[in-house]
C-alpha atoms as a PDB file:
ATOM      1  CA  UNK A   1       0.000   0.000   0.000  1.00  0.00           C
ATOM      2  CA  UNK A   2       1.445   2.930  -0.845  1.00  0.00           C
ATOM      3  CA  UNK A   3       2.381   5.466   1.767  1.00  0.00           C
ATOM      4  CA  UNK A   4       3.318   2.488   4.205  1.00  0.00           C
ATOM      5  CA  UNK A   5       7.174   2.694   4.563  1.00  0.00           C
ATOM      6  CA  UNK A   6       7.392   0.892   7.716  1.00  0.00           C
ATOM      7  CA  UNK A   7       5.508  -2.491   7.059  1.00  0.00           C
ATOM      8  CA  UNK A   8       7.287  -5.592   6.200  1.00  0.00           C
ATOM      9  CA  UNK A   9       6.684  -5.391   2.988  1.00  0.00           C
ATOM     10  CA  UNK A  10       9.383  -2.042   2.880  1.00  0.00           C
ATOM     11  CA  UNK A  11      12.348  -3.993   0.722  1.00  0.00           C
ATOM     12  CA  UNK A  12       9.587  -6.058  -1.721  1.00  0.00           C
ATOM     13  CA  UNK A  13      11.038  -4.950  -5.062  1.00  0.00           C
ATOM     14  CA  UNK A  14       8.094  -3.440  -7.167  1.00  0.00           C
ATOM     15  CA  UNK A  15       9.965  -2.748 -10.095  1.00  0.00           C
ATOM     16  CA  UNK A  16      13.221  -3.196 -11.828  1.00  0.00           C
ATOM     17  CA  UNK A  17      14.452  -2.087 -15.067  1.00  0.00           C
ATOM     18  CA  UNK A  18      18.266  -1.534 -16.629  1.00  0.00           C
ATOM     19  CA  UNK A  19      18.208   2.052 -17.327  1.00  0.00           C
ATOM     20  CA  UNK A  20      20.641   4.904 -18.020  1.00  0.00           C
ATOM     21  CA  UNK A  21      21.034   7.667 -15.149  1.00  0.00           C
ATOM     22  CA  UNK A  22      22.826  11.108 -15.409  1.00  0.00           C
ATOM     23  CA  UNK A  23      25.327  12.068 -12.619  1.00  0.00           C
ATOM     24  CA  UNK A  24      23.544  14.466  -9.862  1.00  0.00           C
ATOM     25  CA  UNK A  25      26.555  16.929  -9.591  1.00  0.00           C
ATOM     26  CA  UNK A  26      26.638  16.214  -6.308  1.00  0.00           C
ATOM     27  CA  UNK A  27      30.447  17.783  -6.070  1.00  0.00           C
ATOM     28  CA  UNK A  28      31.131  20.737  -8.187  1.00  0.00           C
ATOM     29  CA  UNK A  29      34.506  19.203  -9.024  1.00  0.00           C
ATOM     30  CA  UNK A  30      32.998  16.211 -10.859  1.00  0.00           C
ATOM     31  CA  UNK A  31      32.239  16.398 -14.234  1.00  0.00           C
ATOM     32  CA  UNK A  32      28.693  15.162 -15.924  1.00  0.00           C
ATOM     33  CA  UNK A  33      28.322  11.799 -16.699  1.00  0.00           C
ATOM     34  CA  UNK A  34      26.077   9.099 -17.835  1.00  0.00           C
ATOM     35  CA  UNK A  35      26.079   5.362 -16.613  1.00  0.00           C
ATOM     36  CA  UNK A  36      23.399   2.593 -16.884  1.00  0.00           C
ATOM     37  CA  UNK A  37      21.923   1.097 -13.547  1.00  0.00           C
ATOM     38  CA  UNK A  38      19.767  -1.516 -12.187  1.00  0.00           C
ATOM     39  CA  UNK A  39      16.944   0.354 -10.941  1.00  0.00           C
ATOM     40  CA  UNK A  40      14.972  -0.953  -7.850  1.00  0.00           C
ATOM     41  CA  UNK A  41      11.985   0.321  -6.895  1.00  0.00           C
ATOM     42  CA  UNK A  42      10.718  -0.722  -3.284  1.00  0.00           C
ATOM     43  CA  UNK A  43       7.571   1.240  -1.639  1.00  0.00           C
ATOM     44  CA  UNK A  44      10.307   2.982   0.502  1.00  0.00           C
ATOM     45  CA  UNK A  45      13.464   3.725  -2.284  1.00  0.00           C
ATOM     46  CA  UNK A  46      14.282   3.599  -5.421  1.00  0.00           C
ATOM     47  CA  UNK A  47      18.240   2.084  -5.531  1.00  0.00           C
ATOM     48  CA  UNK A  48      20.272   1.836  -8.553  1.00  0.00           C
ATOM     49  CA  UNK A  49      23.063  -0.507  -8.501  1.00  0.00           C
ATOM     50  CA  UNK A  50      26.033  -1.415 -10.828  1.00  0.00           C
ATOM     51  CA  UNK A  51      25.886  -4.473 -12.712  1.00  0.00           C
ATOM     52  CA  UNK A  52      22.899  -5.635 -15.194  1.00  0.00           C
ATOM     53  CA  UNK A  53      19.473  -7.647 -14.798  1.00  0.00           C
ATOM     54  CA  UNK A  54      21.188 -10.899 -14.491  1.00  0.00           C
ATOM     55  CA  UNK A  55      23.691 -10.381 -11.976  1.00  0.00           C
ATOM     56  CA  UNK A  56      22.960  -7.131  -9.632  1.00  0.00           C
ATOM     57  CA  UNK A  57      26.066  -5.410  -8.241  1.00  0.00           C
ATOM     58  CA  UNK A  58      27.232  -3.091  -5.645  1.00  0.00           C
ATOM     59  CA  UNK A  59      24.686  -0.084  -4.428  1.00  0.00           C
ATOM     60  CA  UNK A  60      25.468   2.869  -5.901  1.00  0.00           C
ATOM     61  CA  UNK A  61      22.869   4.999  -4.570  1.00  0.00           C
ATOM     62  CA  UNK A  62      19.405   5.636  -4.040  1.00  0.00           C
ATOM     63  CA  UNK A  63      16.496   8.053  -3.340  1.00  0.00           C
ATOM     64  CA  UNK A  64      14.359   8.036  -0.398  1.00  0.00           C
ATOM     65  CA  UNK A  65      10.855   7.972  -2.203  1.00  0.00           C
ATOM     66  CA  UNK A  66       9.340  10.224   1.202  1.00  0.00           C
ATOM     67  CA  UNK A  67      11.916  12.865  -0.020  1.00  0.00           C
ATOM     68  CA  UNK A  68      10.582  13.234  -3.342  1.00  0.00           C
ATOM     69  CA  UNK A  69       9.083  16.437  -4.556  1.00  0.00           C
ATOM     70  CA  UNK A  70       9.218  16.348  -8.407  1.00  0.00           C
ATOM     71  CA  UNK A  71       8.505  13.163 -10.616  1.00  0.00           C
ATOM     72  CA  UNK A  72       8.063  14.492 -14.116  1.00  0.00           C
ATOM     73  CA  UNK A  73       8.908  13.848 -17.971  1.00  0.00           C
ATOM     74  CA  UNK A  74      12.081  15.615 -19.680  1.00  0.00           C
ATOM     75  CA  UNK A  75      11.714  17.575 -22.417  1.00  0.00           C
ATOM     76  CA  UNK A  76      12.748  15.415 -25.559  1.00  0.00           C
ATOM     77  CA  UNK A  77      15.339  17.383 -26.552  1.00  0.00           C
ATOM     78  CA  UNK A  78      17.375  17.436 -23.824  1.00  0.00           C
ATOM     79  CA  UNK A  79      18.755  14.078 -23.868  1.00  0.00           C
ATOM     80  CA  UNK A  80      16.938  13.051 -27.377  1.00  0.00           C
ATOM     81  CA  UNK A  81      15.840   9.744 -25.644  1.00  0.00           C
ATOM     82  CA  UNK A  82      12.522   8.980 -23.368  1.00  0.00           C
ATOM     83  CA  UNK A  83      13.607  10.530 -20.005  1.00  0.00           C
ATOM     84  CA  UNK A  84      12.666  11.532 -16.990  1.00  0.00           C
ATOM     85  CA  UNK A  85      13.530  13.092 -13.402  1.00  0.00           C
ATOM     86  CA  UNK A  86      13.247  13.117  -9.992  1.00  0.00           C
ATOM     87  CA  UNK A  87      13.820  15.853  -7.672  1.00  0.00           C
ATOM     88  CA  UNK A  88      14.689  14.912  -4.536  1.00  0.00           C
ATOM     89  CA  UNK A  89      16.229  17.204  -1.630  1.00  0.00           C
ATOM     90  CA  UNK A  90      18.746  19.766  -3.345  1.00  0.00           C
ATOM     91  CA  UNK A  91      19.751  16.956  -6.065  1.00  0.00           C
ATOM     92  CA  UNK A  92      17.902  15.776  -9.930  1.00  0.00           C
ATOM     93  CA  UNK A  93      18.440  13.064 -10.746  1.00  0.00           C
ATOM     94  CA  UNK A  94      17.777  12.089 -14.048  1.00  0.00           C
ATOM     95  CA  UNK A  95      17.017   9.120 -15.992  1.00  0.00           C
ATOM     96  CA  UNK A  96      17.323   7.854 -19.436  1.00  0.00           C
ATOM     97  CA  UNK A  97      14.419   4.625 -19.968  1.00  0.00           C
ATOM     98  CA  UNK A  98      14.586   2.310 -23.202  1.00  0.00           C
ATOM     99  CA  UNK A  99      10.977   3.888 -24.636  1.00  0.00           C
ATOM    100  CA  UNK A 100       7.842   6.088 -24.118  1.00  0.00           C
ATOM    101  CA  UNK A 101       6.293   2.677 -22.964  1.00  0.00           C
ATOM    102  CA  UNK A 102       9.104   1.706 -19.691  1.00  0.00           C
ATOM    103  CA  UNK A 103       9.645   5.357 -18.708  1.00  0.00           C
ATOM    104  CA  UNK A 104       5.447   5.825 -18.542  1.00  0.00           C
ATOM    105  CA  UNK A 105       5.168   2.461 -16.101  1.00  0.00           C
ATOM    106  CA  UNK A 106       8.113   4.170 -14.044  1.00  0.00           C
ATOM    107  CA  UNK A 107       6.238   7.488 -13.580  1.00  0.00           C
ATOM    108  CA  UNK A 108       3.288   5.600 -12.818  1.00  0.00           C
ATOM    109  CA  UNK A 109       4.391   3.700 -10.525  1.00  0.00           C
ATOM    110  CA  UNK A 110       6.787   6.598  -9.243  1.00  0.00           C
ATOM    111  CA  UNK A 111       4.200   9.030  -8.559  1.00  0.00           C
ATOM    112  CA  UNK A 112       1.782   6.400  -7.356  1.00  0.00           C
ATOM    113  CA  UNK A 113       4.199   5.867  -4.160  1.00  0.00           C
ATOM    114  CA  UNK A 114       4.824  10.072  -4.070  1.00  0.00           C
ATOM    115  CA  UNK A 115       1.806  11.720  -4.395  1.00  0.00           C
ATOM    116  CA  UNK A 116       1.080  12.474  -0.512  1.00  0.00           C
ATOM    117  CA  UNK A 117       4.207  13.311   0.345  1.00  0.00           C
ATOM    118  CA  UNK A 118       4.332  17.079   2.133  1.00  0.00           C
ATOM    119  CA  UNK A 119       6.851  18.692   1.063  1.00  0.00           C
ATOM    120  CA  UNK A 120       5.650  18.468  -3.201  1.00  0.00           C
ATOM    121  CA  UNK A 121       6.643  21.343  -5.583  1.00  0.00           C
ATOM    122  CA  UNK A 122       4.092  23.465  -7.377  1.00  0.00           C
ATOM    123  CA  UNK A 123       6.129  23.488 -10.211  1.00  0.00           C
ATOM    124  CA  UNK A 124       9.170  21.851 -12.132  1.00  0.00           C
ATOM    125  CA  UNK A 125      11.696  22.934 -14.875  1.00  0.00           C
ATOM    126  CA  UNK A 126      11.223  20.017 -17.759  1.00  0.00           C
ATOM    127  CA  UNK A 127      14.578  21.434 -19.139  1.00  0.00           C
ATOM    128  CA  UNK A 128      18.130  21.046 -18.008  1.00  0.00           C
ATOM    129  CA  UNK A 129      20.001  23.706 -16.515  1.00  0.00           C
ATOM    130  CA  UNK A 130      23.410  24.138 -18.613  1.00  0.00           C
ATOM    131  CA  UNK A 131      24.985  27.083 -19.405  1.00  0.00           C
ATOM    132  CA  UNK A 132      24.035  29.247 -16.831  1.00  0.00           C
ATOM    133  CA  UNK A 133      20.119  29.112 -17.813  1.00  0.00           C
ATOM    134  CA  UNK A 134      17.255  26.866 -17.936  1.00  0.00           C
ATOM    135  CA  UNK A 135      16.959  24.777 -21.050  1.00  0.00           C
ATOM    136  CA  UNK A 136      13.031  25.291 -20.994  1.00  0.00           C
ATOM    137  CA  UNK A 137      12.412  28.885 -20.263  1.00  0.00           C
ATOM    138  CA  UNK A 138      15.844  30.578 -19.816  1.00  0.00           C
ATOM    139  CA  UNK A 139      15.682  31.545 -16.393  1.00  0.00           C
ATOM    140  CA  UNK A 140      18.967  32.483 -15.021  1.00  0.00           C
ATOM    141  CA  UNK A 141      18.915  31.244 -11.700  1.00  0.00           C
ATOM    142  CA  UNK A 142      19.429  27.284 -10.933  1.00  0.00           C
ATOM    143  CA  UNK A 143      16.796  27.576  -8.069  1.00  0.00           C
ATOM    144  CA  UNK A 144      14.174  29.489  -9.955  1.00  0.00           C
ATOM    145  CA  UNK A 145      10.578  28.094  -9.401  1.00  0.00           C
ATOM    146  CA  UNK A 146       9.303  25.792 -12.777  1.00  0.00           C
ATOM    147  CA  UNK A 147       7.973  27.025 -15.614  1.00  0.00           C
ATOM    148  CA  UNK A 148       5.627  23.832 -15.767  1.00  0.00           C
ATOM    149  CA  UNK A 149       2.890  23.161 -13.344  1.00  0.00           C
ATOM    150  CA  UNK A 150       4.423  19.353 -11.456  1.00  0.00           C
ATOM    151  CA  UNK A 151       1.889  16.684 -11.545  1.00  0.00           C
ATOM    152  CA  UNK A 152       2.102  15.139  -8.220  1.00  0.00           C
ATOM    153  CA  UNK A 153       1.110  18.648  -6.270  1.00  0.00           C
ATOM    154  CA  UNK A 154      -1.880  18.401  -8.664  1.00  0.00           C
ATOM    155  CA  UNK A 155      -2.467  14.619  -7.963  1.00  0.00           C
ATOM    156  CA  UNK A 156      -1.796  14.890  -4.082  1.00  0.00           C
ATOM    157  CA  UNK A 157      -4.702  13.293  -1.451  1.00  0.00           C
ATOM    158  CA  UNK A 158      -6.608  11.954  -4.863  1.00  0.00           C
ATOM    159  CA  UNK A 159      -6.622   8.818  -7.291  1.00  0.00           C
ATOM    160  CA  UNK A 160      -7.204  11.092 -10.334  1.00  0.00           C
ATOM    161  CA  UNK A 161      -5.052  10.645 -13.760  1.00  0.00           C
ATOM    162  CA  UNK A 162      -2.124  12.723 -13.965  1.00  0.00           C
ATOM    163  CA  UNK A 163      -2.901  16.173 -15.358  1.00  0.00           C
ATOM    164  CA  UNK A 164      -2.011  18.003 -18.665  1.00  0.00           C
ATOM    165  CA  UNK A 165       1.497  19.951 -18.750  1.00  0.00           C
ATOM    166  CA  UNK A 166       0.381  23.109 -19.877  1.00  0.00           C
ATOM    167  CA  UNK A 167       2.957  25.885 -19.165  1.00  0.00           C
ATOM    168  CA  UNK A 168       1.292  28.054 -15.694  1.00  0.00           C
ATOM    169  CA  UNK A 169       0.497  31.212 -17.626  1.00  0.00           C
ATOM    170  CA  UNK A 170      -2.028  28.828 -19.851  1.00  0.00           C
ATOM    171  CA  UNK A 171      -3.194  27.243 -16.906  1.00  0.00           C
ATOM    172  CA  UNK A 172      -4.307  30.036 -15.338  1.00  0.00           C
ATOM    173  CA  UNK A 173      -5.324  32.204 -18.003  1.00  0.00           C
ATOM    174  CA  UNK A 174      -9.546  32.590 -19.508  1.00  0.00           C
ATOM    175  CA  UNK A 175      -8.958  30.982 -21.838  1.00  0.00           C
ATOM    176  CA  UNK A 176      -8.789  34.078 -24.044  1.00  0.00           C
ATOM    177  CA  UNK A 177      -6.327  33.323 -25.858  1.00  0.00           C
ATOM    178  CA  UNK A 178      -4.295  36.150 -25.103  1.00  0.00           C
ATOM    179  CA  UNK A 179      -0.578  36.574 -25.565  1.00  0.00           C
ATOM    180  CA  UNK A 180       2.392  35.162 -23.609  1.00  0.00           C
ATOM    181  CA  UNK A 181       2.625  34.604 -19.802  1.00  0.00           C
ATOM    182  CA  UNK A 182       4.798  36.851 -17.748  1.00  0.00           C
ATOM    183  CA  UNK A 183       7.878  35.833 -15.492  1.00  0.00           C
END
């Protein structure tokens, strides 16, 4: 059941799947890489490990699913591959699946397990921030709120579907058709 992290049930794996993951930047002295993974999904974590479906390595890290506040699609040009990411204290980290079809399940499935958490963003950046900017919008500042609204603030204390990804300024607008948001 989702939501119930300290059951028994905590390490069942729910999911697995080889995928490809992009290095966090967790130290500014690292460069950017990308290197595939076991992915694990449990209702408390989602690991990644070295090795391949056959023979599962060493842990090479994870993300507590509680600490989740983003779980959305990339846009497609920013890795030109079916990706996604997951925001997650100060870190992104994203992920490269095999097709539209394996990285849908692992939002599903993703979200499913996130949705009530409390500390859920409003909004997301579907971009990649390189270059000093904000592939999506071209907001200067790393921290700057999204320029999409997220789905899982939308989706939290409900079973509804996930929600369309209209930019906010549509969202919010009559409907008139008029011009381009602000911001």
């Amino acid at each position: 059941m989702p939501g119930n992290r300290s059951s028994p049930e905590a390490d069942m794996e729910l999911k697995t799947g080889c995928m490809v993951k992009r290095s966090q930047g967790k130290s500014t002295l690292g460069s950017i890489n990308f290197k595939k993974r076991v992915f694990v999904m449990t209702p408390s974590r989602l690991n990644y490990y070295d090795g391949n479906m056959e023979k599962r390595g060493s842990l090479k890290g994870f993300v507590e699913l509680n600490k989740v506040k983003v779980v959305e699609k990339v846009q497609k040009t920013t890795f030109d591959k079916p990706s996604f990411q997951i925001v997650h204290g100060d870190l992104t980290l994203y992920v490269i699946a095999n097709s539209e079809d394996e990285r849908e399940e692992w939002l599903t499935l993703l979200r499913e397990y996130c949705k009530d958490n409390a500390i859920l963003l409003d909004s997301y950046h579907p971009g990649l921030f390189s270059g000093g900017k904000w592939s999506c919008c071209d907001h200067r500042s790393k921290h700057s709120s999204g320029c999409l609204t997220a789905s899982l603030k939308q989706l939290q204390g409900t079973g509804g579907p996930s929600p369309s990804h209209l930019p906010l300024h549509q969202q919010y607008s009559d409907g008139g058709g008029g011009g381009r948001g602000g911001g």
